[in-house]
Protein backbone atom coordinates (compact mmCIF):
# COMPACT_ATOMS: atom_id res chain seq x y z
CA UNK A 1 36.25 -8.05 -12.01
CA UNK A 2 36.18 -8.21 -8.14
CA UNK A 3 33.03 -6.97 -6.53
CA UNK A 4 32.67 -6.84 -2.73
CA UNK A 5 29.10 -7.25 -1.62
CA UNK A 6 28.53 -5.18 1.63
CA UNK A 7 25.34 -6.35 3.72
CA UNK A 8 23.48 -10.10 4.83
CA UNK A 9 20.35 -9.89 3.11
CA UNK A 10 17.94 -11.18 0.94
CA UNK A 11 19.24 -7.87 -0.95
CA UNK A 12 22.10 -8.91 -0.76
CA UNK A 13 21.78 -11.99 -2.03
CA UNK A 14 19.70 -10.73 -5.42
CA UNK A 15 23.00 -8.70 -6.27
CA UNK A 16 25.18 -11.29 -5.87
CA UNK A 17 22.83 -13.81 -8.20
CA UNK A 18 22.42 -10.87 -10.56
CA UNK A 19 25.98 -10.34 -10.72
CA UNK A 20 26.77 -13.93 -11.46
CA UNK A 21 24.65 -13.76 -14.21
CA UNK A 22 27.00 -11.23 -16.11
CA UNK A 23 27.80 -13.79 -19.13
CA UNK A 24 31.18 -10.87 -20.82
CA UNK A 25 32.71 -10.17 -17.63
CA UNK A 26 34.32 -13.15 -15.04
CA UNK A 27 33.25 -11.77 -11.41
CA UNK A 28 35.05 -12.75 -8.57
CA UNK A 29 31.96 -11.74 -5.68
CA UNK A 30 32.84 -11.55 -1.79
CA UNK A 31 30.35 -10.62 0.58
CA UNK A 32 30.51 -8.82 4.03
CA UNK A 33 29.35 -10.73 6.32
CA UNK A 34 26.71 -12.16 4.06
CA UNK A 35 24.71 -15.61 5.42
CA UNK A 36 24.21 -19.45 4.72
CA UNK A 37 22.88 -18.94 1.02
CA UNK A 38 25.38 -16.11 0.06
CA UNK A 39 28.16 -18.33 0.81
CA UNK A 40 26.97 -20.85 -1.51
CA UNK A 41 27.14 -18.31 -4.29
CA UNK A 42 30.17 -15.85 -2.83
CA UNK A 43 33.37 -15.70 -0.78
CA UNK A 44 31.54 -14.79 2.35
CA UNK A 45 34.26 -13.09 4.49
CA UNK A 46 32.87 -12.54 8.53
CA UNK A 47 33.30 -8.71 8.84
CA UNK A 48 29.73 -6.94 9.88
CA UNK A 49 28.27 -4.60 7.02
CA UNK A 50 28.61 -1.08 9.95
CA UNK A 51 32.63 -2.50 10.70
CA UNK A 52 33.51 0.79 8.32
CA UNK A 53 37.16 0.16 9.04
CA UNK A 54 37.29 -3.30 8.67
CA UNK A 55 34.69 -3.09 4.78
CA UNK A 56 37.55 -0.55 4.24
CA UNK A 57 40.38 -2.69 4.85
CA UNK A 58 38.91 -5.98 3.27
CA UNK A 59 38.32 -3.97 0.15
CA UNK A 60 41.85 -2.85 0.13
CA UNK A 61 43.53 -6.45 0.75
CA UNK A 62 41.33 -8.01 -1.67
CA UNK A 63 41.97 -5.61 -4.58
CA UNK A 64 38.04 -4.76 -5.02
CA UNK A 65 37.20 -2.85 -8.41
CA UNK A 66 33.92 -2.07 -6.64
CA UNK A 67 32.27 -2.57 -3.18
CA UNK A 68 28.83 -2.85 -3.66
CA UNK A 69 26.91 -1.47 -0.06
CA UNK A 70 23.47 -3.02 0.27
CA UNK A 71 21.86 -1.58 3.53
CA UNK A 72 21.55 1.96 4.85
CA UNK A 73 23.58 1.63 7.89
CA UNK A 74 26.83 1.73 6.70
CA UNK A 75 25.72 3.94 3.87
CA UNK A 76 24.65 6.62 6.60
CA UNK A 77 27.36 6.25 8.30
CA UNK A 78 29.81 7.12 5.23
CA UNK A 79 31.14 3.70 4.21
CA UNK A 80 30.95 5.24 0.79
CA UNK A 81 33.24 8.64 1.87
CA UNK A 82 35.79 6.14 3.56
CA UNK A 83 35.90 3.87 0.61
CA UNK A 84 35.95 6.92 -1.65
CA UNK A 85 38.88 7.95 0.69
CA UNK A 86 41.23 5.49 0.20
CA UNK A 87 40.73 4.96 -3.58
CA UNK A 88 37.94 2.45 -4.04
CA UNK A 89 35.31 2.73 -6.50
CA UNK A 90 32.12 2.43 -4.25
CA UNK A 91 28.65 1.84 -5.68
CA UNK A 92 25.91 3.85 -3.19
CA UNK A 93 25.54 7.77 -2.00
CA UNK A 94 27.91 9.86 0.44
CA UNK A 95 26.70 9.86 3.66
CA UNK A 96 25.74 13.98 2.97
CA UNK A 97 23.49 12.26 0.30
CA UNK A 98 22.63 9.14 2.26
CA UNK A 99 20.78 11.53 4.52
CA UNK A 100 17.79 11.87 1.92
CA UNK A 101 16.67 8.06 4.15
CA UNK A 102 18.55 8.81 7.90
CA UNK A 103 16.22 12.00 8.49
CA UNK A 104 12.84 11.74 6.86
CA UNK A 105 13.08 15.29 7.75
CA UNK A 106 15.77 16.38 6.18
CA UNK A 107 14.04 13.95 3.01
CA UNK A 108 10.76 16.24 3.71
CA UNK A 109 12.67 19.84 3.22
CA UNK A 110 14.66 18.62 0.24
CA UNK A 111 11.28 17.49 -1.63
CA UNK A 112 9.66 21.25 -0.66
CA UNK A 113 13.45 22.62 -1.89
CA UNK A 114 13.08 20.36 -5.57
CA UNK A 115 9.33 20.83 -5.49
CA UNK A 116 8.17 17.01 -4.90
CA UNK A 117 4.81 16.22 -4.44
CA UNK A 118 4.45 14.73 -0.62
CA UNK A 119 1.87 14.28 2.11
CA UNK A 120 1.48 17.47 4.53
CA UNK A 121 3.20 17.11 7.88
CA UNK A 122 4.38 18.14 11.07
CA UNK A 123 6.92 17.64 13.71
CA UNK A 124 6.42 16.50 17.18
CA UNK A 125 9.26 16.40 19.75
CA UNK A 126 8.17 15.57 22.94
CA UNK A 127 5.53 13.28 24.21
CA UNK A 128 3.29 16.83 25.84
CA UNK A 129 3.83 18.03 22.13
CA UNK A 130 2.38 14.85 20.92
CA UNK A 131 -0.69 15.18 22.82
CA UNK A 132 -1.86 18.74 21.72
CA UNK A 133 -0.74 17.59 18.51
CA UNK A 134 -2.98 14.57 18.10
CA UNK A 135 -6.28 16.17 20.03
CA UNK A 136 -6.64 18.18 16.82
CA UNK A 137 -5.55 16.17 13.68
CA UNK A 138 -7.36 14.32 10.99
CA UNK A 139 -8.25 10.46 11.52
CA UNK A 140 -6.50 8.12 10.11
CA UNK A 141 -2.73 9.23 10.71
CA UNK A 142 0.55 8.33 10.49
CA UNK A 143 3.44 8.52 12.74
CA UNK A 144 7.13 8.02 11.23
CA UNK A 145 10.41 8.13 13.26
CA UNK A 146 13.03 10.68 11.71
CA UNK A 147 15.61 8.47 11.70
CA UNK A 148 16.37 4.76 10.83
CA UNK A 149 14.24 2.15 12.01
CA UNK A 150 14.31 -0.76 9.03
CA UNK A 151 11.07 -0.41 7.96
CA UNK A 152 9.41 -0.58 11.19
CA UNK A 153 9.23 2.90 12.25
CA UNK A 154 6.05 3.85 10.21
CA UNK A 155 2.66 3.64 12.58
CA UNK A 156 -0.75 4.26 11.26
CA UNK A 157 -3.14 5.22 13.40
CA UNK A 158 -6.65 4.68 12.94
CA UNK A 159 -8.51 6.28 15.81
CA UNK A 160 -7.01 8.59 18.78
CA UNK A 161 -6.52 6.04 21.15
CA UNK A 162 -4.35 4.33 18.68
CA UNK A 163 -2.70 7.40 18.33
CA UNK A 164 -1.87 7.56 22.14
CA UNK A 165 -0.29 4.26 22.08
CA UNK A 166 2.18 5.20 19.82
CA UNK A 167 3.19 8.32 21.11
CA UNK A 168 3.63 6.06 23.93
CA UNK A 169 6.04 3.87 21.97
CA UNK A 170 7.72 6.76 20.70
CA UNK A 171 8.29 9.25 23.85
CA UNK A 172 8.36 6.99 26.48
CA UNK A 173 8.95 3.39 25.46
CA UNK A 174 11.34 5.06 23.10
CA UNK A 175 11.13 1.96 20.65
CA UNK A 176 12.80 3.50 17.85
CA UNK A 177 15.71 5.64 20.31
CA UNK A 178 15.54 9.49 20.66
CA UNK A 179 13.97 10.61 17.86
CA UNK A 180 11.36 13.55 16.57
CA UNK A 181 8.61 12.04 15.24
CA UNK A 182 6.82 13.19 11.55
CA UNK A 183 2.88 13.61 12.10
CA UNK A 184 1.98 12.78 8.64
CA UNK A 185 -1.20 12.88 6.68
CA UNK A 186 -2.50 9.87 5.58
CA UNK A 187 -2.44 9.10 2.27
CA UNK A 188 -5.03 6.86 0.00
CA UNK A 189 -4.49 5.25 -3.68
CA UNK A 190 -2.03 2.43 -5.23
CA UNK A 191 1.57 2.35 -4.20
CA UNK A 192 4.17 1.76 -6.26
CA UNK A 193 8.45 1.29 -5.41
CA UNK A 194 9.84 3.46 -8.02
CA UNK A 195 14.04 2.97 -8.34
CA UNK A 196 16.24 4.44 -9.75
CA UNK A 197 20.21 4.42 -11.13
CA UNK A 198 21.82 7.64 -10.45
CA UNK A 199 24.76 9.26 -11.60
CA UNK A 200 24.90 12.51 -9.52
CA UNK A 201 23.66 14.11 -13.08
CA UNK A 202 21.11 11.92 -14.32
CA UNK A 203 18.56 9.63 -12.67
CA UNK A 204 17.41 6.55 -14.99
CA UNK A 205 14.23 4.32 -13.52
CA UNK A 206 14.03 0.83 -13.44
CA UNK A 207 11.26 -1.70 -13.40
CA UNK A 208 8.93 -0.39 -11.20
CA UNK A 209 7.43 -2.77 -8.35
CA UNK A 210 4.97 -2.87 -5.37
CA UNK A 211 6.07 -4.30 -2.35
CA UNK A 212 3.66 -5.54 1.03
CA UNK A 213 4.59 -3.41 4.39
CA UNK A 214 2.33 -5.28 6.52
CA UNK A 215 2.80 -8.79 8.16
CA UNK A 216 -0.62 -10.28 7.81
CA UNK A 217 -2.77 -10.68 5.08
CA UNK A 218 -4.73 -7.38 3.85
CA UNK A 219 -2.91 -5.15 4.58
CA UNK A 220 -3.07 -6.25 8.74
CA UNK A 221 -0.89 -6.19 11.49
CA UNK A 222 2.19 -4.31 12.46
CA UNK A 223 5.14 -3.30 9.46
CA UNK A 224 7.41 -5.12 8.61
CA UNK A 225 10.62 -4.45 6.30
CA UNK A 226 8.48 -6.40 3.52
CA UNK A 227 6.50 -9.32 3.03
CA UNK A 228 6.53 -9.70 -0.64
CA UNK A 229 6.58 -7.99 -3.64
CA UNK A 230 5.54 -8.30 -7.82
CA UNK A 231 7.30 -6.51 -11.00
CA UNK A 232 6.21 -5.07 -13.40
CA UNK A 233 3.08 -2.63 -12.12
CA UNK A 234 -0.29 -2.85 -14.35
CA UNK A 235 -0.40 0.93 -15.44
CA UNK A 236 2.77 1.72 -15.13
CA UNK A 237 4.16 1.07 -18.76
CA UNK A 238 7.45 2.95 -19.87
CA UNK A 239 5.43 6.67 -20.62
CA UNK A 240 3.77 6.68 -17.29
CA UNK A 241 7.28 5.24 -15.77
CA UNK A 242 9.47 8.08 -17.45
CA UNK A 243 6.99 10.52 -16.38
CA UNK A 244 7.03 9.36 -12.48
CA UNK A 245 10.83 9.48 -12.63
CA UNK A 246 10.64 12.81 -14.08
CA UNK A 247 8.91 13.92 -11.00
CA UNK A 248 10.05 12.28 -8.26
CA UNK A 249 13.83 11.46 -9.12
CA UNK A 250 15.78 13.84 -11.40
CA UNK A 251 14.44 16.70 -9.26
CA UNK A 252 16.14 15.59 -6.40
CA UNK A 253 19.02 14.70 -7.94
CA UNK A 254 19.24 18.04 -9.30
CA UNK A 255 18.92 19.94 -5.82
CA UNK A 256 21.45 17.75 -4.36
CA UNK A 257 24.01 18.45 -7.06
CA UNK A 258 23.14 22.41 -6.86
CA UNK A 259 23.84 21.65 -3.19
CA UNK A 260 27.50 20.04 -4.09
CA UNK A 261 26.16 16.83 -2.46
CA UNK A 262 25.46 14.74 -5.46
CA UNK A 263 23.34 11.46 -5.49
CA UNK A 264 25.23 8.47 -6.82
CA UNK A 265 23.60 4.87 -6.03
CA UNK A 266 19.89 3.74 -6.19
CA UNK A 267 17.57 6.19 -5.45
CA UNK A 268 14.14 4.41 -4.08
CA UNK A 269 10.87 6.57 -4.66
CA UNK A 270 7.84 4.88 -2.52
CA UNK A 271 4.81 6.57 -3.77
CA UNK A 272 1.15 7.06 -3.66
CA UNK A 273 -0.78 7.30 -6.43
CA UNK A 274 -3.44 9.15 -4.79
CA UNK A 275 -6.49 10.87 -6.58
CA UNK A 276 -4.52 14.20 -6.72
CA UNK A 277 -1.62 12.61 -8.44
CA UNK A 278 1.36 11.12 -7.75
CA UNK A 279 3.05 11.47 -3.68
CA UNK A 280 6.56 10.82 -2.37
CA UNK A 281 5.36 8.38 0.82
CA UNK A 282 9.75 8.27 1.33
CA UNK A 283 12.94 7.77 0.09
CA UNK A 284 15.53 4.78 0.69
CA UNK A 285 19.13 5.27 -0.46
CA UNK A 286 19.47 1.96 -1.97
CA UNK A 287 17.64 -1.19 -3.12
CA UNK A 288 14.38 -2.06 -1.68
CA UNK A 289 13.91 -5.54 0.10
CA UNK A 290 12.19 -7.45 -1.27
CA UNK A 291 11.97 -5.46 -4.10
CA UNK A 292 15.00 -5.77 -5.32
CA UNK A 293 14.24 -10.19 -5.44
CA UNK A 294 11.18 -9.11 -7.70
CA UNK A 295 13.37 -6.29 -10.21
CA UNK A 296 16.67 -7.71 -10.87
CA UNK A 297 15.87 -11.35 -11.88
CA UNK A 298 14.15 -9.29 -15.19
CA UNK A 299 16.87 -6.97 -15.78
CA UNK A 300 18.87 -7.80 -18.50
CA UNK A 301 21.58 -5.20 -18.73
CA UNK A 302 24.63 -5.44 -17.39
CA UNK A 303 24.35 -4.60 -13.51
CA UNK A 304 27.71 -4.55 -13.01
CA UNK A 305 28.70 -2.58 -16.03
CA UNK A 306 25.73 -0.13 -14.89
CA UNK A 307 27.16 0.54 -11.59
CA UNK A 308 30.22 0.99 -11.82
CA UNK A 309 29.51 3.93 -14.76
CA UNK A 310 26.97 5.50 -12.03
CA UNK A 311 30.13 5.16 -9.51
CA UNK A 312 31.72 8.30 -11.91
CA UNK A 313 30.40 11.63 -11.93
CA UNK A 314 28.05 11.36 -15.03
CA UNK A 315 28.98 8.41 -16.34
CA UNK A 316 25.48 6.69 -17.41
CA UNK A 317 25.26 8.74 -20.32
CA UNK A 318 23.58 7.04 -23.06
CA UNK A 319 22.52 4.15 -20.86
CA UNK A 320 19.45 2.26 -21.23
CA UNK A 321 18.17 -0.74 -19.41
CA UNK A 322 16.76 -3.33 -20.59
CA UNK A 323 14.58 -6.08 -19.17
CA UNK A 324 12.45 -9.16 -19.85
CA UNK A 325 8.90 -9.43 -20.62
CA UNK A 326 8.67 -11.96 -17.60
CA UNK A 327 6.43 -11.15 -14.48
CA UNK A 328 8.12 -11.69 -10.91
CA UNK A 329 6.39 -12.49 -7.87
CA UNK A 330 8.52 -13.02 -4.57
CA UNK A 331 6.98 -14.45 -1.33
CA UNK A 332 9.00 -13.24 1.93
CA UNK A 333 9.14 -16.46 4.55
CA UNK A 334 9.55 -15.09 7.92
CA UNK A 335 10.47 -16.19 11.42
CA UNK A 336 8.00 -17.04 14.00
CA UNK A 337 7.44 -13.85 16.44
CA UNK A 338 8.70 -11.73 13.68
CA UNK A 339 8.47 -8.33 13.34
CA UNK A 340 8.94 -8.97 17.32
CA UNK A 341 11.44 -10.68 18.54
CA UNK A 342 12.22 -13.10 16.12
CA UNK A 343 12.48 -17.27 16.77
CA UNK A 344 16.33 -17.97 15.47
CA UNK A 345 18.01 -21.47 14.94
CA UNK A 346 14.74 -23.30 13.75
CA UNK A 347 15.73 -25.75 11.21
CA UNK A 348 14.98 -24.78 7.46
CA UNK A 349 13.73 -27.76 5.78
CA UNK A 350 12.79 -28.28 1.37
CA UNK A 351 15.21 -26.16 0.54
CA UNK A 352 16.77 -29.16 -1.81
CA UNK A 353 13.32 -29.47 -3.14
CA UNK A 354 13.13 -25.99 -5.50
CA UNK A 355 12.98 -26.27 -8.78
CA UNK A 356 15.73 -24.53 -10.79
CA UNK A 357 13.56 -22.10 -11.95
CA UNK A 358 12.99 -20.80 -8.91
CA UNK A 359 15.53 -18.43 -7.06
CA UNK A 360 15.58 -18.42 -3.47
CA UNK A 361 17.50 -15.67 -1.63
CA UNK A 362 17.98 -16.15 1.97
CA UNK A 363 17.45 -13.00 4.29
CA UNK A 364 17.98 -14.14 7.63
CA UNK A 365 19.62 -17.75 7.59
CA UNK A 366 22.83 -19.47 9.27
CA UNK A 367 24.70 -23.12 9.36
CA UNK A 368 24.68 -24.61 12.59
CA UNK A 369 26.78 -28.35 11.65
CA UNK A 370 25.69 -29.04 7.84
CA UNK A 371 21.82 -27.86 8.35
CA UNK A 372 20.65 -24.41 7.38
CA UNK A 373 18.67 -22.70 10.24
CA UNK A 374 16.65 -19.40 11.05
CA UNK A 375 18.96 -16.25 12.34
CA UNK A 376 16.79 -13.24 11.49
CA UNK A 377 13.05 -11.93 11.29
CA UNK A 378 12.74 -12.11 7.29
CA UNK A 379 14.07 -15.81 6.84
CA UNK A 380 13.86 -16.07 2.90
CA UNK A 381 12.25 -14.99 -0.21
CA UNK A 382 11.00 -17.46 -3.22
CA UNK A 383 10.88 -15.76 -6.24
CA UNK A 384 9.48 -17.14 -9.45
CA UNK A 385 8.78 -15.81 -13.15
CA UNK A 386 6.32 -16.18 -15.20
CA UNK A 387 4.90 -15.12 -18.40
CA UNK A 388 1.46 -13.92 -16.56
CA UNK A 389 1.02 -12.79 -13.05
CA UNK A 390 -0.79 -16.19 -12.30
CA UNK A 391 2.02 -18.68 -13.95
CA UNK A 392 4.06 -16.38 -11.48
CA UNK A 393 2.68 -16.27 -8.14
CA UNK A 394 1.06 -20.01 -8.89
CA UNK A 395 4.79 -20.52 -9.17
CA UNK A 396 6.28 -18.55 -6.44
CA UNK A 397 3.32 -20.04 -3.98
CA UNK A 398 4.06 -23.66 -4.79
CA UNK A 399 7.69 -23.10 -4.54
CA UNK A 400 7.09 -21.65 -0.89
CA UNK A 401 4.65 -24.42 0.36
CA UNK A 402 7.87 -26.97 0.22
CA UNK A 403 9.93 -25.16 2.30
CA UNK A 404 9.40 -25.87 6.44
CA UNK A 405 10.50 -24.56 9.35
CA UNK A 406 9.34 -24.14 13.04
CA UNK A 407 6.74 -20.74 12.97
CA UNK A 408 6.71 -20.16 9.68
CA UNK A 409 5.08 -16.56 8.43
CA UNK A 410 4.23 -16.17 4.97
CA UNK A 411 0.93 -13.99 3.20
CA UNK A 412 -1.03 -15.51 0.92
CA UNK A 413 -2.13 -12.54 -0.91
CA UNK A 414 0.75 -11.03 -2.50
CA UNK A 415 -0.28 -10.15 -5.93
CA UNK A 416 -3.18 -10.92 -5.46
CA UNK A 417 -4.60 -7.72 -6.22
CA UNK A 418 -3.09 -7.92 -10.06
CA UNK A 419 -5.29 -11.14 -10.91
């Protein structure tokens, strides 16, 4: 089976180790443009993930059975249609369904269309509409860009002057480009990252996880695209995940089908569990990162098997996942300056030191003459398993302390919470 890979992630890189791991089937896996560690476990091939024409044409020349796109990007800008298109079997939504993460507006009136659960909101388009706006809202607040902003488009807002600021970042720094911006109320409780394998009929969860938005320890300091993350959740055993799914997936599955744009991919449910119940705090259109290092490590189906069924129009019926009883803990190292401007070519040191056990993806890494060096904010993630949450972060931790490099960022509290 040949898979294309689409992205240059530490995503990425998950797929690609969870696809070698598929003992029945012999995978030949290319990646586009992938990084230093992908090409130690894939054909990397130097084409950028958004090239739609050129993802298109490697696909083609390289006989893909499926192209597997990792980020949003390409998947809102219909990489999936133009694959579709010219024959290939494409794992990831339309860009009609892709939408559901480029417009968190467009994700908010689908949710009040399939009766989600969500946090109330508004919509502020220019800065002067901004300041009436905030003179009379509730304190604590959050600010989200409509569009795309990987992960870093989501400001809370503790106080008014706070929330100044950020309509200063968002009307006339414009940070995040020209974009409406979602007055949001804020939301208390437990989160949970809730995917889940869709069909365009059917949505079926998997493990669910809890990922860290925030760069600094407790929950501190600007967001990030995701410092960490653990699976499985405490309290959220196989009823309680069924009944999550039940709410906050095959609903909107079923309104995009009525709407003749049907969901086929990973749908990704971030929630609150707030005191009133379950909330819908967004939707992503594929994996999570870096909670996709945490899930697929414990999955033991078939991934590739179960995406190419979800590729066809209904064709998980009858499919059940299954996964270990292991606990996962991955610890995101990041770049100095990061979620800034990032520090690039700092020389990675350790990485010969890791124990087998212990899976490293790397997020934002290049080669520069035989050395592996830094070449993106979220550098790489050390992932470890464990039969308890403290064999695994113990694990994960001690794994992390022997890799080096110039600015280093890592928490020290992720999963902390579940000991």
């Amino acid at each position: 089976m040949r898979v294309l890979v689409v992205g240059s992630g530490g995503r990425e890189h998950a797929l690609v180790l969870a696809l070698k791991r598929v003992k029945h089937v012999t995978m030949d896996i290319s990646c586009a443009p992938g990084n230093a560690g992908i090409a130690r476990d894939a054909n990397c091939v130097d084409i950028a993930a958004e090239d739609i024409e050129g993802i298109v044409r490697l696909a083609r020349d390289d006989g893909s059975d499926l192209v597997v796109v990792g980020p949003e990007g390409p998947l809102v800008a219909g990489l999936v249609d133009a694959l579709n298109s010219a024959g290939i079997a494409a794992f990831g939504p339309t860009k009609a369904a892709a939408q559901i993460e480029g417009s968190k507006l467009f994700a908010k009136e689908l949710m009040a269309a399939a009766g989600v659960p969500t946090a109330k909101h508004t919509v502020m388009t220019s800065y002067a509409d901004a300041l009436q706006q905030i003179a009379t809202t509730n304190y604590p607040t959050v600010m989200k860009a409509d569009g795309l902003a990987a992960g870093k488009g989501v400001l809370i807002c503790e106080d008014a002057a706070a929330a100044r600021a950020a309509i200063e970042e968002f009307f006339v720094e414009r940070r995040f480009g020209d974009t409406k911006v979602m007055l949001e109320e804020h939301l208390v409780g437990d989160e949970v990252s809730l995917l889940a394998i869709c069909d365009g009929v059917r949505a079926i969860p998997m493990a669910p996880a809890r990922d860290y938005k925030r760069i600094f320890d407790g929950d501190r300091g600007p967001n990030t695209g995701g410092m960490g993350s653990y699976s499985p959740v405490p309290g959220v055993g196989t009823a309680r995940l069924n009944e999550l799914s039940a709410l906050v997936h095959q609903p909107i599955v079923d309104e995009m089908r009525r709407r003749g744009t049907p969901f086929n991919g990973i749908l990704y449910a971030g929630l609150m569990l707030t005191k009133d119940g379950p909330k819908v705090l967004e939707y992503n259109a594929r994996f999570g990162d870096p909670e996709t290092q945490s899930i697929l490590p414990r999955l033991e189906s078939d991934i590739g098997a179960l995406m190419s069924r979800a590729v066809i129009d209904g064709g998980l019926e009858d499919a059940r996942l299954e996964w270990n009883s292991d606990f996962a803990v991955t610890i995101t190292l990041a770049a100095g300056g990061y979620p800034g401007t990032p520090s690039t070519g700092d020389v990675i040191e350790g990485l010969g030191r890791i124990p087998d056990n212990i899976q490293v993806t790397h997020g934002g890494t290049a080669a520069d003459d035989g050395t592996i060096v830094t070449a993106g904010g979220r550098v790489l993630n050390v992932t470890a398993l464990g039969s308890t949450p403290i064999a695994a972060r113990e694990q994960a931790y001690a794994a992390a302390d022997l890799i080096k490099f110039n600015g280093r960022q890592l928490r020290s509290d992720i999963a902390a919470g579940v000991l």
